[in-house]
PDB file of N, CA and C in Angstrom:
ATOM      1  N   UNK A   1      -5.416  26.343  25.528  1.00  0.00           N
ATOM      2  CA  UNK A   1      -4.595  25.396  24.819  1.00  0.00           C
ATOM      3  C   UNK A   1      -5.324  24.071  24.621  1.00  0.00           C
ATOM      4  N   UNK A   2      -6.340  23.630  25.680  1.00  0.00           N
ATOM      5  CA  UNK A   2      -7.354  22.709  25.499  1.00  0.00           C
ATOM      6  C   UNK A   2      -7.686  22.286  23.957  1.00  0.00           C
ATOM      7  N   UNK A   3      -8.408  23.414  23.697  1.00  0.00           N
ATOM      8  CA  UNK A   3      -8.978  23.561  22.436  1.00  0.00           C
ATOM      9  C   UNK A   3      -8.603  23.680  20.946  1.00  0.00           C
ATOM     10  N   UNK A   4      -7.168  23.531  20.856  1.00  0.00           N
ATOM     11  CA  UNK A   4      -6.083  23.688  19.595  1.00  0.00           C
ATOM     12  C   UNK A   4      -6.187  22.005  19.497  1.00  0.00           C
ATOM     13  N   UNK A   5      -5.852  21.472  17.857  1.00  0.00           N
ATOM     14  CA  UNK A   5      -5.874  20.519  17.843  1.00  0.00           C
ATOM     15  C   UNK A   5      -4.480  20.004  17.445  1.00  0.00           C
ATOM     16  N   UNK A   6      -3.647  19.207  17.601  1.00  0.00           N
ATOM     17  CA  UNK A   6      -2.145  18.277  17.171  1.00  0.00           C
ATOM     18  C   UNK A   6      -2.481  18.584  15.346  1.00  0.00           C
ATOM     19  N   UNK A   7      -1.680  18.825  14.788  1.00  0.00           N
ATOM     20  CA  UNK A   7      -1.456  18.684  13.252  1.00  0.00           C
ATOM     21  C   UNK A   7      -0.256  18.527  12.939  1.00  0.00           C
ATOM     22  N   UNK A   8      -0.134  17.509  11.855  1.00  0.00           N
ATOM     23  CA  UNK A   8       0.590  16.839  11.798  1.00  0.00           C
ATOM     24  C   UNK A   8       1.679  17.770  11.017  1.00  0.00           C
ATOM     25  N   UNK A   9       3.058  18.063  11.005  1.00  0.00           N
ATOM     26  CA  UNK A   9       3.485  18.932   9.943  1.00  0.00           C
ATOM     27  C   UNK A   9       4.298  18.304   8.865  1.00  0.00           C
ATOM     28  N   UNK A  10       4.650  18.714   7.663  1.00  0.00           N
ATOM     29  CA  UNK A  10       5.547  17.633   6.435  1.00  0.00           C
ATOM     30  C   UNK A  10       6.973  17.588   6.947  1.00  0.00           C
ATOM     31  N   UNK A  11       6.954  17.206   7.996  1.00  0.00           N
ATOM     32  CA  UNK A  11       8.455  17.390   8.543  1.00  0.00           C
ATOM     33  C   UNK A  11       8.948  16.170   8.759  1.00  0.00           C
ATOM     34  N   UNK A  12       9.868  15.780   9.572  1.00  0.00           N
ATOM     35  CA  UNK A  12      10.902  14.294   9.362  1.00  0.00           C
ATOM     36  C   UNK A  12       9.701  12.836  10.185  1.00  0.00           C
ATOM     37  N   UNK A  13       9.288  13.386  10.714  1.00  0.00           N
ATOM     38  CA  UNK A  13       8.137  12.482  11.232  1.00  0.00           C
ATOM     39  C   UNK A  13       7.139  12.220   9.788  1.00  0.00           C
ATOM     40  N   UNK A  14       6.374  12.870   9.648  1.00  0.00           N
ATOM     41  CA  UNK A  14       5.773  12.790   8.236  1.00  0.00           C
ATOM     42  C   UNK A  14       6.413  12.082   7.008  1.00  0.00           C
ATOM     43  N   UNK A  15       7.723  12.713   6.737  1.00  0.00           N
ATOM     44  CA  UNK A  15       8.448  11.774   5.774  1.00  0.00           C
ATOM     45  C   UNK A  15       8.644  10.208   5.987  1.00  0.00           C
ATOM     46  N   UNK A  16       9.035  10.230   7.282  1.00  0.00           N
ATOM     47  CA  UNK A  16       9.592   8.750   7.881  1.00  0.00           C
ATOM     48  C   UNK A  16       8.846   7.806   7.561  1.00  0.00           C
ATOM     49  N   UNK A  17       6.929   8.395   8.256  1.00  0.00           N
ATOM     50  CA  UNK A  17       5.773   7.654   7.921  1.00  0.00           C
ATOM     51  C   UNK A  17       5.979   7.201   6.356  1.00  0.00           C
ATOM     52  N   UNK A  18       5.923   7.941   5.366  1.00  0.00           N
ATOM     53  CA  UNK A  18       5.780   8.129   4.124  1.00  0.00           C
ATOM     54  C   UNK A  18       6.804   6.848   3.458  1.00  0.00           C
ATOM     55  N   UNK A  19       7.750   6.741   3.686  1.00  0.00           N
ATOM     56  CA  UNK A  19       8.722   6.081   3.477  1.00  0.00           C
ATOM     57  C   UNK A  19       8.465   5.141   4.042  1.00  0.00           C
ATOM     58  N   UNK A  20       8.257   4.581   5.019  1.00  0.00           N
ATOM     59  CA  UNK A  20       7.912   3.342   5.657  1.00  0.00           C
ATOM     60  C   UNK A  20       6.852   2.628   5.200  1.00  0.00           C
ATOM     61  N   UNK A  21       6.030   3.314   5.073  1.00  0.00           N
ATOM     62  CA  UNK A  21       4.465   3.087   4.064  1.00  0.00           C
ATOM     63  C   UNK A  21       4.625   2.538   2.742  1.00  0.00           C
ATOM     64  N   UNK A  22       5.563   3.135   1.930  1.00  0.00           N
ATOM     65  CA  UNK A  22       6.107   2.983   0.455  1.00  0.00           C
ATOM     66  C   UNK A  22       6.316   1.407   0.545  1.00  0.00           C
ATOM     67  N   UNK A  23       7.527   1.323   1.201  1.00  0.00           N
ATOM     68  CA  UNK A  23       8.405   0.823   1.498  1.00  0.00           C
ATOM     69  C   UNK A  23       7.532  -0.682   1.539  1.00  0.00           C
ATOM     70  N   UNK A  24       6.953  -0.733   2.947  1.00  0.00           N
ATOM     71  CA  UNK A  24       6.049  -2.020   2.936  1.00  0.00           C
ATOM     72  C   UNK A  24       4.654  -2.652   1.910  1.00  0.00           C
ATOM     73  N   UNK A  25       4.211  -1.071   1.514  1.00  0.00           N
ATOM     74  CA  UNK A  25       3.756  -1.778   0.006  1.00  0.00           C
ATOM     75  C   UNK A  25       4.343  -1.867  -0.818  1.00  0.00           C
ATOM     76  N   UNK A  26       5.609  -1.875  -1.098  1.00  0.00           N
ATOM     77  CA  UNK A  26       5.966  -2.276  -2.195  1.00  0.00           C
ATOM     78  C   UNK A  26       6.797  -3.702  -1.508  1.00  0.00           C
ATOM     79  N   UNK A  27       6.616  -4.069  -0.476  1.00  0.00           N
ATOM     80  CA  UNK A  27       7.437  -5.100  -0.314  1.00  0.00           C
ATOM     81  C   UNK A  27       6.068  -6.402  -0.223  1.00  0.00           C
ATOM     82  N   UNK A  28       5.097  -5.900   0.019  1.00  0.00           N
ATOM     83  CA  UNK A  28       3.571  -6.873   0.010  1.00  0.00           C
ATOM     84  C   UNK A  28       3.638  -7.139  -1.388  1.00  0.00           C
ATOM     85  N   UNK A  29       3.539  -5.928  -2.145  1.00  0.00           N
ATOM     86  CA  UNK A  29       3.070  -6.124  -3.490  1.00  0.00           C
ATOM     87  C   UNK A  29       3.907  -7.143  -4.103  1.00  0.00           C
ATOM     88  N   UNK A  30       5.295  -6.703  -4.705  1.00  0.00           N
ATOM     89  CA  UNK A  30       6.334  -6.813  -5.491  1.00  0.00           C
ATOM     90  C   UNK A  30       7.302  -7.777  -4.787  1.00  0.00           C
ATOM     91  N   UNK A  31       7.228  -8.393  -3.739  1.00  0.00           N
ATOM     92  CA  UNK A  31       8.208  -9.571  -3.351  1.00  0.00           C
ATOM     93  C   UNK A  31       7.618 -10.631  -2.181  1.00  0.00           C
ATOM     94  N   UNK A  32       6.604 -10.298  -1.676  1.00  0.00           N
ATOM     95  CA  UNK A  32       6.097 -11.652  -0.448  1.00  0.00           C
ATOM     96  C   UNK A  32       5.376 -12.513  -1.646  1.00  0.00           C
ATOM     97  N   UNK A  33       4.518 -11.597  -2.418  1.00  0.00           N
ATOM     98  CA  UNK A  33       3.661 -12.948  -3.367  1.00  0.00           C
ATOM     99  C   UNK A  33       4.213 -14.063  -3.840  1.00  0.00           C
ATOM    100  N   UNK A  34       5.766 -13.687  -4.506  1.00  0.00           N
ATOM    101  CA  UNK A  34       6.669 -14.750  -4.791  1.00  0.00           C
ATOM    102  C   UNK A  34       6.986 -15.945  -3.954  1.00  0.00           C
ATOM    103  N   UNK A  35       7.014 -15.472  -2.138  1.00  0.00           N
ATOM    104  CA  UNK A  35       7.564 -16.293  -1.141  1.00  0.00           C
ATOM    105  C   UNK A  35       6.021 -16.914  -0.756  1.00  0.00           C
ATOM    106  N   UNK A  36       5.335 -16.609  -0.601  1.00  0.00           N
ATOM    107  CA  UNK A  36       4.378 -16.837   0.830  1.00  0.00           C
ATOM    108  C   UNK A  36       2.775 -16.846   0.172  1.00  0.00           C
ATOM    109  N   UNK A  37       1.721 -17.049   0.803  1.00  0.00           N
ATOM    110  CA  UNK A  37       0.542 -16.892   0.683  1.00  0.00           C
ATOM    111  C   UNK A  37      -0.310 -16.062   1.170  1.00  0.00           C
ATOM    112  N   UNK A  38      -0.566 -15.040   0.374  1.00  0.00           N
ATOM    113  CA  UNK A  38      -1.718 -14.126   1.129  1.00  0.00           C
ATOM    114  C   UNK A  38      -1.388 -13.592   2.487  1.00  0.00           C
ATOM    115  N   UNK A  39      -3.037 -13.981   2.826  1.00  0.00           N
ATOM    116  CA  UNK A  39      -3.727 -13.829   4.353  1.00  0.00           C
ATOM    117  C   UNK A  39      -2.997 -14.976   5.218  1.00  0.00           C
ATOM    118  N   UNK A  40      -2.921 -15.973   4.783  1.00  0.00           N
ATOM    119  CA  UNK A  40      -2.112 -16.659   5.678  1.00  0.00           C
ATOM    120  C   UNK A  40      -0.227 -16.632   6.007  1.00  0.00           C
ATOM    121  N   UNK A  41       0.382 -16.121   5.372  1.00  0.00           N
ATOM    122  CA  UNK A  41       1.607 -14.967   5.573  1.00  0.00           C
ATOM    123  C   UNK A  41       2.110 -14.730   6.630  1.00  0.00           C
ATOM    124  N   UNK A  42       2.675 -15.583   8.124  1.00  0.00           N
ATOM    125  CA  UNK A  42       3.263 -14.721   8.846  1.00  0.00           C
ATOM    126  C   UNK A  42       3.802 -13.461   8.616  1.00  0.00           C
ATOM    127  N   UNK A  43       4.661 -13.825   7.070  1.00  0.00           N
ATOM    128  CA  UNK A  43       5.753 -12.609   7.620  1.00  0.00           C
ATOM    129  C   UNK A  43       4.914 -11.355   6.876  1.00  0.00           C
ATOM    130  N   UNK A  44       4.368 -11.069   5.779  1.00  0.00           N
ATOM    131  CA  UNK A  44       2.933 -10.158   5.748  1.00  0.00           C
ATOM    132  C   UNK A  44       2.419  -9.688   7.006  1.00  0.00           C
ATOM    133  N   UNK A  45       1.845 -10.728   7.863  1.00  0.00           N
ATOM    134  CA  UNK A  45       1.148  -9.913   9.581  1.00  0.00           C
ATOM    135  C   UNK A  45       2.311  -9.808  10.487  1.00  0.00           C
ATOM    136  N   UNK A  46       3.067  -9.784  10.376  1.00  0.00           N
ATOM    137  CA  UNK A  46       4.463  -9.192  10.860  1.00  0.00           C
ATOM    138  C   UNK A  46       4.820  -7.762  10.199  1.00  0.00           C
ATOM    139  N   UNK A  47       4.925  -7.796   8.876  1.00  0.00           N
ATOM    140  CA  UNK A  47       5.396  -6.476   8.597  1.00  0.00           C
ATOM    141  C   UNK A  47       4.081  -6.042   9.085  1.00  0.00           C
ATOM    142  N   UNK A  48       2.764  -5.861   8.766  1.00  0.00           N
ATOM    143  CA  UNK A  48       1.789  -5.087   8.972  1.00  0.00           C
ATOM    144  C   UNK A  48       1.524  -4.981  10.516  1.00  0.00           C
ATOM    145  N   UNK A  49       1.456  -5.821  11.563  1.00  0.00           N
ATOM    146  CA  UNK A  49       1.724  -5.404  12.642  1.00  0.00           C
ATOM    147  C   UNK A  49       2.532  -4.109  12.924  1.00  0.00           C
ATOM    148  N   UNK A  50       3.891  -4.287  12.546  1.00  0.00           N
ATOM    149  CA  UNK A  50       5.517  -3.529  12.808  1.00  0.00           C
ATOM    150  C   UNK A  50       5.206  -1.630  11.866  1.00  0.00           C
ATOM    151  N   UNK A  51       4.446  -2.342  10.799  1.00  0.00           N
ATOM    152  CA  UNK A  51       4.421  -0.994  10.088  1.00  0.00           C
ATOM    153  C   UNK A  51       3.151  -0.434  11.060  1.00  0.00           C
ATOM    154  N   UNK A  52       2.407  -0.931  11.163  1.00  0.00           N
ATOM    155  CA  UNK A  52       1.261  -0.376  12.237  1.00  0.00           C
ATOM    156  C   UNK A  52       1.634   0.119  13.015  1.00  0.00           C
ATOM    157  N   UNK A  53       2.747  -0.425  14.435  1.00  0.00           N
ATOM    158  CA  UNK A  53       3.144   0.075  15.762  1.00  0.00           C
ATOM    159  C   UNK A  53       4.045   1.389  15.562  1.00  0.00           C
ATOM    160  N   UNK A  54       4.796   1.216  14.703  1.00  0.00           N
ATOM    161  CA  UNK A  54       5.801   2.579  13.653  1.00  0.00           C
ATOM    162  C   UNK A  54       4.703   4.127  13.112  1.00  0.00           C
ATOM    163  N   UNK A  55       3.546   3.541  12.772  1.00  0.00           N
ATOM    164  CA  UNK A  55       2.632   4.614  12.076  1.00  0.00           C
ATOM    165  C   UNK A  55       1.946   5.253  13.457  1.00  0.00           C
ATOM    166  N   UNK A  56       1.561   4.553  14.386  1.00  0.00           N
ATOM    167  CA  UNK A  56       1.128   4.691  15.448  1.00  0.00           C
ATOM    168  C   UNK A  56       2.023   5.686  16.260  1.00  0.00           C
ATOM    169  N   UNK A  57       3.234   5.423  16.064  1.00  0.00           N
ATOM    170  CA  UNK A  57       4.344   6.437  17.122  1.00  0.00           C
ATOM    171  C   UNK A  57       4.795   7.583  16.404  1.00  0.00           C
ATOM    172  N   UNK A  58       4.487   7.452  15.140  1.00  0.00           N
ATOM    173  CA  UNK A  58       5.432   8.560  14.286  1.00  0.00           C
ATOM    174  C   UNK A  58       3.846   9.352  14.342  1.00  0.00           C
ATOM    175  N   UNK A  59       2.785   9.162  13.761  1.00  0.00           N
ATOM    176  CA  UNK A  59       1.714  10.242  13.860  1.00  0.00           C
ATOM    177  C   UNK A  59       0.305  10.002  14.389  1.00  0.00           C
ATOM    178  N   UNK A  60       0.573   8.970  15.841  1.00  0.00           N
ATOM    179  CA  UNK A  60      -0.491   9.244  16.901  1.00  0.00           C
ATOM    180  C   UNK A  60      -1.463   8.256  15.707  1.00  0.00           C
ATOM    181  N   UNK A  61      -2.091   7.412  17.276  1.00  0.00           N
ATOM    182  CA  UNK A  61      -3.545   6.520  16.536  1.00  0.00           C
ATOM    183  C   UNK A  61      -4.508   7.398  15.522  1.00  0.00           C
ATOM    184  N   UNK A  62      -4.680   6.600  13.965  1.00  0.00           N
ATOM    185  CA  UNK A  62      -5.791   7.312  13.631  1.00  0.00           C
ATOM    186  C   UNK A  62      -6.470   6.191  12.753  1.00  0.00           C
ATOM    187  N   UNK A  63      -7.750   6.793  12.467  1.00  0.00           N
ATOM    188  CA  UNK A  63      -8.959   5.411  11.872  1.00  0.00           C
ATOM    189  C   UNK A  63      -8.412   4.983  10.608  1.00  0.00           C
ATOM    190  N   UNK A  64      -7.667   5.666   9.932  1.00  0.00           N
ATOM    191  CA  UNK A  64      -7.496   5.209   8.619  1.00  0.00           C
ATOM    192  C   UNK A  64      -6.442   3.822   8.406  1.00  0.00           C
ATOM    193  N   UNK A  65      -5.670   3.755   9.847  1.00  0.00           N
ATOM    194  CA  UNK A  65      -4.758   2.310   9.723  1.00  0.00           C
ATOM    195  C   UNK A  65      -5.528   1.213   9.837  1.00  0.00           C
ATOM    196  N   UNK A  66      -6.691   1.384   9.867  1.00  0.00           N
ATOM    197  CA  UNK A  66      -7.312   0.119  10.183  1.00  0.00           C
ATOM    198  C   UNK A  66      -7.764  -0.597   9.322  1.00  0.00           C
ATOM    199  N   UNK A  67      -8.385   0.055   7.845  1.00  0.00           N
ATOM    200  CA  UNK A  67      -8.256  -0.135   6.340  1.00  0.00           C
ATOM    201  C   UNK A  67      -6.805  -1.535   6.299  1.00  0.00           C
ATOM    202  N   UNK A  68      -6.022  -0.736   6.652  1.00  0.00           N
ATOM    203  CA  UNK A  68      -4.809  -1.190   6.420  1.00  0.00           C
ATOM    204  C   UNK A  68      -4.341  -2.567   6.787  1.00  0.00           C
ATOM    205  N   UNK A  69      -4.987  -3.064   7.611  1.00  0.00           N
ATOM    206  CA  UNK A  69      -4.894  -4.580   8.833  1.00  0.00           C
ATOM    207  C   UNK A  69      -6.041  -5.369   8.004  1.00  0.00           C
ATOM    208  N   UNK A  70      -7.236  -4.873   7.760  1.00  0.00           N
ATOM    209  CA  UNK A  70      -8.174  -5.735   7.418  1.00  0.00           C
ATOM    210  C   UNK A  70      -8.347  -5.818   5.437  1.00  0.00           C
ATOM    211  N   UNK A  71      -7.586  -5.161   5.062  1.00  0.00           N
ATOM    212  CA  UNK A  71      -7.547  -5.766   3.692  1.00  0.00           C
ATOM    213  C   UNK A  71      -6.685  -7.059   3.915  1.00  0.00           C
ATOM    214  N   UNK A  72      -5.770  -7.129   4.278  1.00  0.00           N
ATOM    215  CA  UNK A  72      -5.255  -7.999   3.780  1.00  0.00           C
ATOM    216  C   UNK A  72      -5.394  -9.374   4.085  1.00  0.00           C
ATOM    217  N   UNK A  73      -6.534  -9.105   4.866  1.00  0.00           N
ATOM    218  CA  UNK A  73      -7.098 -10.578   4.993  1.00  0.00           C
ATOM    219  C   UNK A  73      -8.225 -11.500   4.042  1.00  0.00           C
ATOM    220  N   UNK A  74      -8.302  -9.874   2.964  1.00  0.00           N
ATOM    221  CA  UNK A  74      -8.965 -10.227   1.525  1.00  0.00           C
ATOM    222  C   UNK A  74      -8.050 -10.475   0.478  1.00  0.00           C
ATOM    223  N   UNK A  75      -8.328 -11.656  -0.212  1.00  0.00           N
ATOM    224  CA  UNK A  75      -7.292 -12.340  -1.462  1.00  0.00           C
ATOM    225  C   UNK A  75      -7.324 -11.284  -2.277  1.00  0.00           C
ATOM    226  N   UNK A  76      -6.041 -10.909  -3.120  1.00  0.00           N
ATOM    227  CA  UNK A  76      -6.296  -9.496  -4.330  1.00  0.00           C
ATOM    228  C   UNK A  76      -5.972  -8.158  -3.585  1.00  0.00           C
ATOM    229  N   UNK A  77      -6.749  -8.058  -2.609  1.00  0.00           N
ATOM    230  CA  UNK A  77      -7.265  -6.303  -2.359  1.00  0.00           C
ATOM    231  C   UNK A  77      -5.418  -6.217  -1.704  1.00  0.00           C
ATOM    232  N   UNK A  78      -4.755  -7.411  -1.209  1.00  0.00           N
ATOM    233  CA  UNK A  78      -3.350  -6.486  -0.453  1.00  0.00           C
ATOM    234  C   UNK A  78      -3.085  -6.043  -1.697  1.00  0.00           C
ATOM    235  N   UNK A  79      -3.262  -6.342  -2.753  1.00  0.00           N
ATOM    236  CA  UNK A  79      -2.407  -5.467  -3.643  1.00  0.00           C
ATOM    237  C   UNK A  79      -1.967  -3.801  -4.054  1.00  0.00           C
ATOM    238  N   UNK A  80      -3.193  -3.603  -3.193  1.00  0.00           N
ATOM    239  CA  UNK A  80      -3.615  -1.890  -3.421  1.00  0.00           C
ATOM    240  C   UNK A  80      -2.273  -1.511  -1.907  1.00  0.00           C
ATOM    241  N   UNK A  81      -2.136  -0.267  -2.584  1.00  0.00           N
ATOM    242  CA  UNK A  81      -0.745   0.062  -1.792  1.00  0.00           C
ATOM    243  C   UNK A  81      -2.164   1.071  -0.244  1.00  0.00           C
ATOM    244  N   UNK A  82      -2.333   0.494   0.792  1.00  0.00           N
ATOM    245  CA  UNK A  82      -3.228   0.655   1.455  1.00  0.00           C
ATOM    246  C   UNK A  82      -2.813   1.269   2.821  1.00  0.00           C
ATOM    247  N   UNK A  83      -1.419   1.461   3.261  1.00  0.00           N
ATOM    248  CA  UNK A  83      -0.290   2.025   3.936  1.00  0.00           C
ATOM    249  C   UNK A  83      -0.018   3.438   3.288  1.00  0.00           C
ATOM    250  N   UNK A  84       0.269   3.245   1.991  1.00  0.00           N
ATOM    251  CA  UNK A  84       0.837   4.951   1.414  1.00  0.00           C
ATOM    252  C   UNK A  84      -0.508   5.507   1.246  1.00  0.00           C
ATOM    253  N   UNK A  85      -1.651   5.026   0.852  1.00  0.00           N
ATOM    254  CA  UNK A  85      -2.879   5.838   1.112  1.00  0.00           C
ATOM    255  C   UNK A  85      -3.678   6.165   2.727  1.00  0.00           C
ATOM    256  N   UNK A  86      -2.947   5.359   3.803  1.00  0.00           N
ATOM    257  CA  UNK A  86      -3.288   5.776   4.731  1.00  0.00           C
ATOM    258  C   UNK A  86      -2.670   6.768   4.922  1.00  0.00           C
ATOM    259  N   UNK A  87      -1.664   7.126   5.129  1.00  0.00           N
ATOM    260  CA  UNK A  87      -0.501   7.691   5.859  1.00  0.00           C
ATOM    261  C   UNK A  87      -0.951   9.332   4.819  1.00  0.00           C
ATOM    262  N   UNK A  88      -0.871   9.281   3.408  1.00  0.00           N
ATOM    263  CA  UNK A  88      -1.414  10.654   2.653  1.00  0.00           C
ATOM    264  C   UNK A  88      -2.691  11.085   3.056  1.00  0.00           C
ATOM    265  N   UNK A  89      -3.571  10.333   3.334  1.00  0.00           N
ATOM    266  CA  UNK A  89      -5.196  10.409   3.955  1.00  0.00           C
ATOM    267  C   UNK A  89      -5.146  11.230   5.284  1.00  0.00           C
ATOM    268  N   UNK A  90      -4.163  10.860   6.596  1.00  0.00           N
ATOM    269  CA  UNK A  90      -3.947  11.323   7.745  1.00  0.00           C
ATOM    270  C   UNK A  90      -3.160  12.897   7.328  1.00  0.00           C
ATOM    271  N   UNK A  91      -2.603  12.686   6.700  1.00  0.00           N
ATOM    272  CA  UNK A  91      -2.028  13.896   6.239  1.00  0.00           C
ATOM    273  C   UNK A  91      -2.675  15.036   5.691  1.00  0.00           C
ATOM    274  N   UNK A  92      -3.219  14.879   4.745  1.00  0.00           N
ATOM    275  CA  UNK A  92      -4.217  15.469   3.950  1.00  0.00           C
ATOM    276  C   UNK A  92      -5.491  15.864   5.080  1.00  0.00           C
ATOM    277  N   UNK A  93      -5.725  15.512   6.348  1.00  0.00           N
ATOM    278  CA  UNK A  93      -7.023  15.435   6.816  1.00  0.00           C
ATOM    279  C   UNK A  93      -6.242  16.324   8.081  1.00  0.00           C
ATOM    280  N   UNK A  94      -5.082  16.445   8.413  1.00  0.00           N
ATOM    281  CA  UNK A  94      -4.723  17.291   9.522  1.00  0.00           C
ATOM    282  C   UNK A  94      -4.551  18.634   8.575  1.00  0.00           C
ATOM    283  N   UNK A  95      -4.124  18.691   7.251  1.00  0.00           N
ATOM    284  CA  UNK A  95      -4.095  20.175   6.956  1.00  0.00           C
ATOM    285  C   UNK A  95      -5.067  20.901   6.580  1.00  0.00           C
ATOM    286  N   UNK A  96      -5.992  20.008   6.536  1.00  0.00           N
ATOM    287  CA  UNK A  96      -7.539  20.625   6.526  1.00  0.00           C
ATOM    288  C   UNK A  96      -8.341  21.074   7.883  1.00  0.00           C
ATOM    289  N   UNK A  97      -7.657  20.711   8.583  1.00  0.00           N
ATOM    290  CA  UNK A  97      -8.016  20.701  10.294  1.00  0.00           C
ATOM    291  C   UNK A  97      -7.238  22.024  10.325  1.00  0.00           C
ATOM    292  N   UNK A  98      -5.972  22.059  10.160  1.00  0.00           N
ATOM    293  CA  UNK A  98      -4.956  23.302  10.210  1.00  0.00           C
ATOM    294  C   UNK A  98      -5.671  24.167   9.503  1.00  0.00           C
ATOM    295  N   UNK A  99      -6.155  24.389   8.812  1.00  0.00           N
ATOM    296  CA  UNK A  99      -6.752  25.094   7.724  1.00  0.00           C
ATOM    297  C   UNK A  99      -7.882  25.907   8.802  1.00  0.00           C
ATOM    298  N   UNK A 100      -8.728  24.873   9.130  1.00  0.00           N
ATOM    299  CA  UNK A 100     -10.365  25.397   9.029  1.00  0.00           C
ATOM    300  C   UNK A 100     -10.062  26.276  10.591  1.00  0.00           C
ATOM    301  N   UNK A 101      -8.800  25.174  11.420  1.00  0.00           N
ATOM    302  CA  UNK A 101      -8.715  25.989  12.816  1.00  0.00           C
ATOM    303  C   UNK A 101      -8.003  27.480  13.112  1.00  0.00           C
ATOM    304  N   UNK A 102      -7.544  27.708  11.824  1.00  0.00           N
ATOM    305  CA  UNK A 102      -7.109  29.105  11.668  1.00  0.00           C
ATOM    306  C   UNK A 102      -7.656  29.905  10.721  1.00  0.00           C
ATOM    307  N   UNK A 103      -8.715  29.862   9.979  1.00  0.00           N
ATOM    308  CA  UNK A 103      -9.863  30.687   9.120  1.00  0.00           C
ATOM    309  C   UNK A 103     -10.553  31.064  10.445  1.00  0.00           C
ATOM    310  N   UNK A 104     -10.958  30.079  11.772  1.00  0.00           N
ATOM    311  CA  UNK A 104     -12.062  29.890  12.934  1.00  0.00           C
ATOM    312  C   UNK A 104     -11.667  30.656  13.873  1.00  0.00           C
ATOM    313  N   UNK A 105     -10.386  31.132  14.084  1.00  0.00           N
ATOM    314  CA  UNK A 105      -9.429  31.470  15.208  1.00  0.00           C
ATOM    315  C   UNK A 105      -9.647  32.750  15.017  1.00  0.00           C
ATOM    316  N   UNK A 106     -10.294  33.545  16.296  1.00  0.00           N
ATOM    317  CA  UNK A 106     -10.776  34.864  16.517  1.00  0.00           C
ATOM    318  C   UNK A 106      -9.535  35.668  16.299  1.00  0.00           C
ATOM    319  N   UNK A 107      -9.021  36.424  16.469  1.00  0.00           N
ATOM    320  CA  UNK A 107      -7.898  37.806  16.156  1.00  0.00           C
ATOM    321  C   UNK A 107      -7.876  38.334  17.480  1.00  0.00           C
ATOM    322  N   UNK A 108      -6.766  38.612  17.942  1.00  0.00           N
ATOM    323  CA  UNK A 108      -6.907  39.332  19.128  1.00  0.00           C
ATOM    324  C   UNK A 108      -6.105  40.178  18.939  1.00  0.00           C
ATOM    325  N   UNK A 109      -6.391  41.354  19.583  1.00  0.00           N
ATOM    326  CA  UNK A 109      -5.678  42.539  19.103  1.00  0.00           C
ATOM    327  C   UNK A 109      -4.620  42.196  20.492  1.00  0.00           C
ATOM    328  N   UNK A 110      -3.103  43.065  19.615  1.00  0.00           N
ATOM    329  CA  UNK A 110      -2.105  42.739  20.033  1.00  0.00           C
ATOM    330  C   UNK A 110      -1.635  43.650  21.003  1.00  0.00           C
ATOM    331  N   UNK A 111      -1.090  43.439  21.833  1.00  0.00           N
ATOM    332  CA  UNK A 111      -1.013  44.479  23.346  1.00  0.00           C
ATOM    333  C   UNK A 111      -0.280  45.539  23.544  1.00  0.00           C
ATOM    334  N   UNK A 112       0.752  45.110  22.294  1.00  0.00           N
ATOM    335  CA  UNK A 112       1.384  46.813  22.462  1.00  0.00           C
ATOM    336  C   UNK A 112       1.122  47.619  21.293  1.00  0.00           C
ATOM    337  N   UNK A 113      -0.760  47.300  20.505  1.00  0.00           N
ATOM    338  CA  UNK A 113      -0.578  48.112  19.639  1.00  0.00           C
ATOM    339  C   UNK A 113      -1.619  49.553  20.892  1.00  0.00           C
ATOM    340  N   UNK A 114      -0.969  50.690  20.584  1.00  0.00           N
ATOM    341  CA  UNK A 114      -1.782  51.298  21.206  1.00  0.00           C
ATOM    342  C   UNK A 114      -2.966  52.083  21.011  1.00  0.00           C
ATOM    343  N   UNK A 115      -3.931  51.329  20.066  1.00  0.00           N
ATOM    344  CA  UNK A 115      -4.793  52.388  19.675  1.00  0.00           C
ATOM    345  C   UNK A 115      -5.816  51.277  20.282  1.00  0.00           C
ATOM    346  N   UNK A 116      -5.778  50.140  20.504  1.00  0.00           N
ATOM    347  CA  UNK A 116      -6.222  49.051  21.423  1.00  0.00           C
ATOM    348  C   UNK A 116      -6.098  49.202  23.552  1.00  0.00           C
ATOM    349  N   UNK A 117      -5.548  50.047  23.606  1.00  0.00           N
ATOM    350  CA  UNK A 117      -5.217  50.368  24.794  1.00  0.00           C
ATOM    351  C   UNK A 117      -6.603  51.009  25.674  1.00  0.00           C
TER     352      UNK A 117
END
């Protein structure tokens, strides 16, 4: 069991991420610019903190949130929705893991067939 790896499945955890992700880029994009400034933004490194600690519990630390913290300390680039491309990226990269670990996964013959006996 060591050797099996966690994959993530499209199930209510996955969605939740997905939605939460949406959700805060479209709230960076389409309504803080109006209130606030950039990189300097509490409430910007607040949501991105909060959406971070949320992405973190719903599908386990992975490298691609980190994209996610350090754009937006570049003027312009928060604009790119950088949350819903993490969160599809982690996704997309466990079913390829699911994939390759069951093409890899030896066959074992099954115990009550009896010509295996």
């Amino acid at each position: 069991m060591a050797d099996e790896q966690i994959t993530i499945s499209a199930g209510p955890r996955f969605q939740a991420a997905m939605i939460l992700a949406i959700v805060a880029d479209a709230l960076q994009i389409a309504v803080f610019p109006f209130f606030v400034e950039g990189a300097l933004s509490p409430a910007d490194d607040v949501l991105d903190f909060g959406v971070g600690a949320l992405m973190v519990h719903l599908l386990g630390w992975h490298w691609e949130f980190l994209p996610s913290f350090f754009a937006k300390l570049v003027p312009g680039v928060d604009l790119v929705p950088f949350w819903t491309l993490a969160v599809a990226n982690v996704y997309r990269k466990s079913k390829r893991i699911a994939v390759e670990t069951e093409t890899n996964h030896p066959t074992r013959p099954a115990l009550d067939d009896p010509r295996h006996l």
